[in-house]
N, C-alpha and C. Protein backbone atom coordinates (compact mmCIF):
# COMPACT_ATOMS: atom_id res chain seq x y z
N UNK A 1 13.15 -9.01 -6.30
CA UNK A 1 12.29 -8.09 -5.59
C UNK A 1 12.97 -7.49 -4.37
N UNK A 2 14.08 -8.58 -4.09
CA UNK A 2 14.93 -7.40 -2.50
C UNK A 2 15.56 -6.43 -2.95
N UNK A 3 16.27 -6.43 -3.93
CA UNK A 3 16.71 -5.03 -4.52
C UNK A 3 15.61 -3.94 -4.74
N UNK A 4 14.88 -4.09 -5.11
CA UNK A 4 14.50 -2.73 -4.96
C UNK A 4 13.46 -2.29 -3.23
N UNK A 5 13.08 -2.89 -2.65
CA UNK A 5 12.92 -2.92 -1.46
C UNK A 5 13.89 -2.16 -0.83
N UNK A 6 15.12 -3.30 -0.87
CA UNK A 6 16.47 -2.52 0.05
C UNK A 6 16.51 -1.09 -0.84
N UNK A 7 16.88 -0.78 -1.76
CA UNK A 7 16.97 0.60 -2.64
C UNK A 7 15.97 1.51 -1.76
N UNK A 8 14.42 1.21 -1.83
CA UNK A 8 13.53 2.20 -1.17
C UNK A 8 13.95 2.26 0.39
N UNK A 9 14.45 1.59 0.74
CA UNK A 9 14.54 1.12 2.38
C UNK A 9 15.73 2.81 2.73
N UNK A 10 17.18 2.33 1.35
CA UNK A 10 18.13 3.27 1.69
C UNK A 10 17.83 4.56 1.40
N UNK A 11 16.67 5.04 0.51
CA UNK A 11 16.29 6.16 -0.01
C UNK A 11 15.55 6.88 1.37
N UNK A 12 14.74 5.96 2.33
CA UNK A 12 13.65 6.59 3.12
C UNK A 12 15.30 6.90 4.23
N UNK A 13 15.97 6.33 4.53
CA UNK A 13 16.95 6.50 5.84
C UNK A 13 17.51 7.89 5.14
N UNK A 14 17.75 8.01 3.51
CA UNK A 14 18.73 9.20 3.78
C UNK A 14 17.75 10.68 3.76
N UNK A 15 16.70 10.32 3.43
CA UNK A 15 15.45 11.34 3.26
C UNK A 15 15.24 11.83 4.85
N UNK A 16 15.11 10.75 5.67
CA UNK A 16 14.78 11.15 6.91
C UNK A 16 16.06 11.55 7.78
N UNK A 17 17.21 11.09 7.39
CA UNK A 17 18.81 12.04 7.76
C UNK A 17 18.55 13.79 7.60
N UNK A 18 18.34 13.77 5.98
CA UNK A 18 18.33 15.17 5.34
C UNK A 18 17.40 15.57 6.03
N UNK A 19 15.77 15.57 6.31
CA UNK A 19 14.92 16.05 6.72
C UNK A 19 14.96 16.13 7.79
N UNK A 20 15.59 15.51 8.95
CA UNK A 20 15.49 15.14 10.53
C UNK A 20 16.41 15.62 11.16
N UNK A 21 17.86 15.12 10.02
CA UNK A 21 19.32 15.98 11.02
C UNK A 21 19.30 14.03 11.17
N UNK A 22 21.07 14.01 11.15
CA UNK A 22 21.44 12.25 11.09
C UNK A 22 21.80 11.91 12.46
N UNK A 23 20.73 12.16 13.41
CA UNK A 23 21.03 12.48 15.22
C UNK A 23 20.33 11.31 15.32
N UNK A 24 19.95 9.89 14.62
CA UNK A 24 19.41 9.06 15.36
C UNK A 24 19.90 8.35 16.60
N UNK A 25 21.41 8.07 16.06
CA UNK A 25 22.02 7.36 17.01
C UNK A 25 22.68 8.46 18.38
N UNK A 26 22.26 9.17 18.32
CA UNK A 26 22.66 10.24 19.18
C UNK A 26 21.07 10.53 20.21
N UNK A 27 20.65 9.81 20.06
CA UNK A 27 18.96 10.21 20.83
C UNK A 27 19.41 9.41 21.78
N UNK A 28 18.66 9.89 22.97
CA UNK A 28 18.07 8.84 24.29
C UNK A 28 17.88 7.67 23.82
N UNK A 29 17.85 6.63 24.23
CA UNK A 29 17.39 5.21 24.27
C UNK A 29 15.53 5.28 24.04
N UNK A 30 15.70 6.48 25.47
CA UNK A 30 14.17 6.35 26.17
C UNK A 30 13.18 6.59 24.44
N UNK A 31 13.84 7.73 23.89
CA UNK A 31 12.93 8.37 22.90
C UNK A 31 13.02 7.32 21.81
N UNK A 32 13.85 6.78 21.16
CA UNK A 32 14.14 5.63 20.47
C UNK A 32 12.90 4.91 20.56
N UNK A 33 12.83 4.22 21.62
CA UNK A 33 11.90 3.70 22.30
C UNK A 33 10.55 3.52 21.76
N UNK A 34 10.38 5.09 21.87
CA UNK A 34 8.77 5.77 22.32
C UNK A 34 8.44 6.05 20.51
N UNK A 35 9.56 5.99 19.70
CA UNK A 35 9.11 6.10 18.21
C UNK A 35 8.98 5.06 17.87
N UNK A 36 9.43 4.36 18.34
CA UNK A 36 9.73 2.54 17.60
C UNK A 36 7.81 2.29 18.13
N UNK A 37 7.46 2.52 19.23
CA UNK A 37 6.28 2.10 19.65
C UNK A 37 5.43 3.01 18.85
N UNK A 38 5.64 3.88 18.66
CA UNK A 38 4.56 4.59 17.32
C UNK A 38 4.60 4.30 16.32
N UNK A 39 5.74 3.73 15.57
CA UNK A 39 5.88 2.63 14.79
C UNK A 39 5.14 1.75 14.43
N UNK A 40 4.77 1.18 15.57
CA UNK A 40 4.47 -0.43 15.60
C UNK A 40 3.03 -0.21 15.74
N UNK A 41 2.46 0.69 16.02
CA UNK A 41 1.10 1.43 16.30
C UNK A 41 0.45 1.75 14.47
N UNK A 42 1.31 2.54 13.84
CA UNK A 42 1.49 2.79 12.66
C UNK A 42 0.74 1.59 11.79
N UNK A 43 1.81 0.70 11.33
CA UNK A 43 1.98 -0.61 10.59
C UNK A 43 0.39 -1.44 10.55
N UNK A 44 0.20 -1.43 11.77
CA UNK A 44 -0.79 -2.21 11.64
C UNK A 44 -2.42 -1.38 11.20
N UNK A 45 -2.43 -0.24 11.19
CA UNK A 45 -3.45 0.94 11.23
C UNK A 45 -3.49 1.03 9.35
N UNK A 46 -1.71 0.98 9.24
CA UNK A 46 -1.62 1.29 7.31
C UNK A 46 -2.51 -0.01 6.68
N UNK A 47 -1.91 -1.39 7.57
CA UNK A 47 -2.07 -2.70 6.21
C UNK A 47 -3.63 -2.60 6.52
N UNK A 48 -4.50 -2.21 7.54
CA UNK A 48 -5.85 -2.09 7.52
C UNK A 48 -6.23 -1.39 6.29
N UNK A 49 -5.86 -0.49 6.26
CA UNK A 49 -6.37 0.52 5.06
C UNK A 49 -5.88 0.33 3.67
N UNK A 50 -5.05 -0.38 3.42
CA UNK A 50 -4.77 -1.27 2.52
C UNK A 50 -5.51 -2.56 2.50
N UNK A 51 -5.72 -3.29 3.33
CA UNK A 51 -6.59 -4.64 3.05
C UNK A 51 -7.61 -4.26 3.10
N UNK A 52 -8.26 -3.15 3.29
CA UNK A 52 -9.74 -2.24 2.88
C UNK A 52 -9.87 -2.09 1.37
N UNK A 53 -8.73 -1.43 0.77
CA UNK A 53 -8.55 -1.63 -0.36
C UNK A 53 -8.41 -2.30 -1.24
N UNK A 54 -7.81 -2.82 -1.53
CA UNK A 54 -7.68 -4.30 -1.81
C UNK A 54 -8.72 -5.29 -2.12
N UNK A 55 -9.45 -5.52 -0.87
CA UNK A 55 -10.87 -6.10 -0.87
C UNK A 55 -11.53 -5.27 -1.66
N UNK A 56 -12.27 -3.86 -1.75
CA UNK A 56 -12.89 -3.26 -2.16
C UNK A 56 -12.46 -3.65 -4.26
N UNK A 57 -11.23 -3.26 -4.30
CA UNK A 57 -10.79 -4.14 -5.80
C UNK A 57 -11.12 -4.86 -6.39
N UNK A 58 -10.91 -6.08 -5.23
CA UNK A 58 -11.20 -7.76 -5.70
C UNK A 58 -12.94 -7.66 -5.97
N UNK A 59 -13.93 -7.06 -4.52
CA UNK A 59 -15.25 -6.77 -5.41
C UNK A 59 -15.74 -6.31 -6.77
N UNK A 60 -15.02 -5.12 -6.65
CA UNK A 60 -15.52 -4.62 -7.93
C UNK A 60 -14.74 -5.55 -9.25
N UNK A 61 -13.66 -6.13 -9.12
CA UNK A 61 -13.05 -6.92 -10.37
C UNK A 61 -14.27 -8.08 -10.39
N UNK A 62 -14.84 -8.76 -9.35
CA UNK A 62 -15.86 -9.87 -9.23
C UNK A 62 -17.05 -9.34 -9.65
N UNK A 63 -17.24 -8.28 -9.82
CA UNK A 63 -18.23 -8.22 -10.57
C UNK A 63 -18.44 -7.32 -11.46
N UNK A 64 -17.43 -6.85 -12.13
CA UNK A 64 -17.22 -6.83 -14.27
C UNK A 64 -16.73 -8.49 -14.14
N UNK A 65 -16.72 -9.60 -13.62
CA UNK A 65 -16.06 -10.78 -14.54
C UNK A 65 -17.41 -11.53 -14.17
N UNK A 66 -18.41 -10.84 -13.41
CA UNK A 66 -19.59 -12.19 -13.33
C UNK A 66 -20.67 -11.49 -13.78
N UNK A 67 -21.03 -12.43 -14.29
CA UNK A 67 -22.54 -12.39 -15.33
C UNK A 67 -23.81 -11.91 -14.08
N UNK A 68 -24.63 -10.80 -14.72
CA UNK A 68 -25.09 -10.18 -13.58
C UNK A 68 -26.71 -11.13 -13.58
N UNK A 69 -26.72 -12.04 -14.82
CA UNK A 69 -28.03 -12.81 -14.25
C UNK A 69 -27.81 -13.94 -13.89
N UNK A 70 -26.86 -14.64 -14.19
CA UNK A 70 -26.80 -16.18 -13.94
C UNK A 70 -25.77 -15.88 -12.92
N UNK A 71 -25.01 -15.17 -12.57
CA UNK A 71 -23.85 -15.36 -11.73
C UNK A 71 -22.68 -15.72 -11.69
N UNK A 72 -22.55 -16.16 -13.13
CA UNK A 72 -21.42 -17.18 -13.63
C UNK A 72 -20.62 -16.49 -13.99
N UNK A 73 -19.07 -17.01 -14.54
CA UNK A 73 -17.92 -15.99 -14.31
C UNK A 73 -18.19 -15.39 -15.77
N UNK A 74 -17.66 -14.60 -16.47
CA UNK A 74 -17.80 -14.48 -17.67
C UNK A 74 -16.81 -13.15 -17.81
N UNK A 75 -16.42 -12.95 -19.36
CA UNK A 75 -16.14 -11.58 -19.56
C UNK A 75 -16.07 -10.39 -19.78
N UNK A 76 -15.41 -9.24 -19.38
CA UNK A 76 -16.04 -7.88 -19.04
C UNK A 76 -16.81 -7.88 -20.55
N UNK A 77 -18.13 -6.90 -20.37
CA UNK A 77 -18.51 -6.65 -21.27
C UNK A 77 -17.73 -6.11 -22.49
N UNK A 78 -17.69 -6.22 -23.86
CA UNK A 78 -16.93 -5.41 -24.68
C UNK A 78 -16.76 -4.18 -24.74
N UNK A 79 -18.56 -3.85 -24.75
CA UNK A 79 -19.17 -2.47 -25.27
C UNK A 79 -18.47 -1.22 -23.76
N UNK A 80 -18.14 -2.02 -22.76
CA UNK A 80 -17.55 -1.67 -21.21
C UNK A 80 -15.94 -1.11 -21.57
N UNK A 81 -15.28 -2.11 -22.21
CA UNK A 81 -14.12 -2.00 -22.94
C UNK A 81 -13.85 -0.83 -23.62
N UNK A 82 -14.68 -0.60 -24.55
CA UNK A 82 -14.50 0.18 -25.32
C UNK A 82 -14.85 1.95 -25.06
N UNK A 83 -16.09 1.85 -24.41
CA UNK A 83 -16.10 3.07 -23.27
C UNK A 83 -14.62 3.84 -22.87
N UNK A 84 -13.57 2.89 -21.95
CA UNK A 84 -12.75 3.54 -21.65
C UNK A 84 -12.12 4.48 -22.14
N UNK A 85 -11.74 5.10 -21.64
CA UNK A 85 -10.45 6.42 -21.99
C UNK A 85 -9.19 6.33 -21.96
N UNK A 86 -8.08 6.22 -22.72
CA UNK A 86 -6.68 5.62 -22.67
C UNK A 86 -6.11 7.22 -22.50
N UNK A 87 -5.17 7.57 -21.56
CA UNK A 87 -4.77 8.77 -21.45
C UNK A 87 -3.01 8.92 -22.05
């Protein structure tokens, strides 16, 4: 799984070279700085909206797998199954 991580990691640095101009190391300290802290502002704002998601998932998977009178776990309906649309 680090390989492709590192792969996306080197793809976003040369995307933001091409798109930005490769002047990172050529910036102020100060400004460095002041992005790294928008950064860090960032990160935690994204995994919210992802663990929003996520949760919202795990609900709806909890209930196609539980039986809507007894409560008990059970499996998706068939006739539910078969509904779908395979594209």
């Amino acid at each position: 799984m680090l390989r492709p991580f590192a792969v996306a990691c080197m793809r976003r640095m040369i995307n933001g070279a091409l798109t930005y101009g490769d002047t990172s190391l050529e910036r102020h300290p100060v400004d460095l700085l002041r992005e790294l802290e928008q950064e860090l502002i960032d990160q935690p704002s994204w995994s919210y909206l992802c663990w929003r998601r996520i949760a919202h998932l795990r609900r709806l998977l909890e209930r196609a797998t539980t039986c809507p009178l007894c409560g008990a776990p059970c499996e998706p309906v068939k006739a539910a199954r078969e509904e779908e649309v395979v594209l």
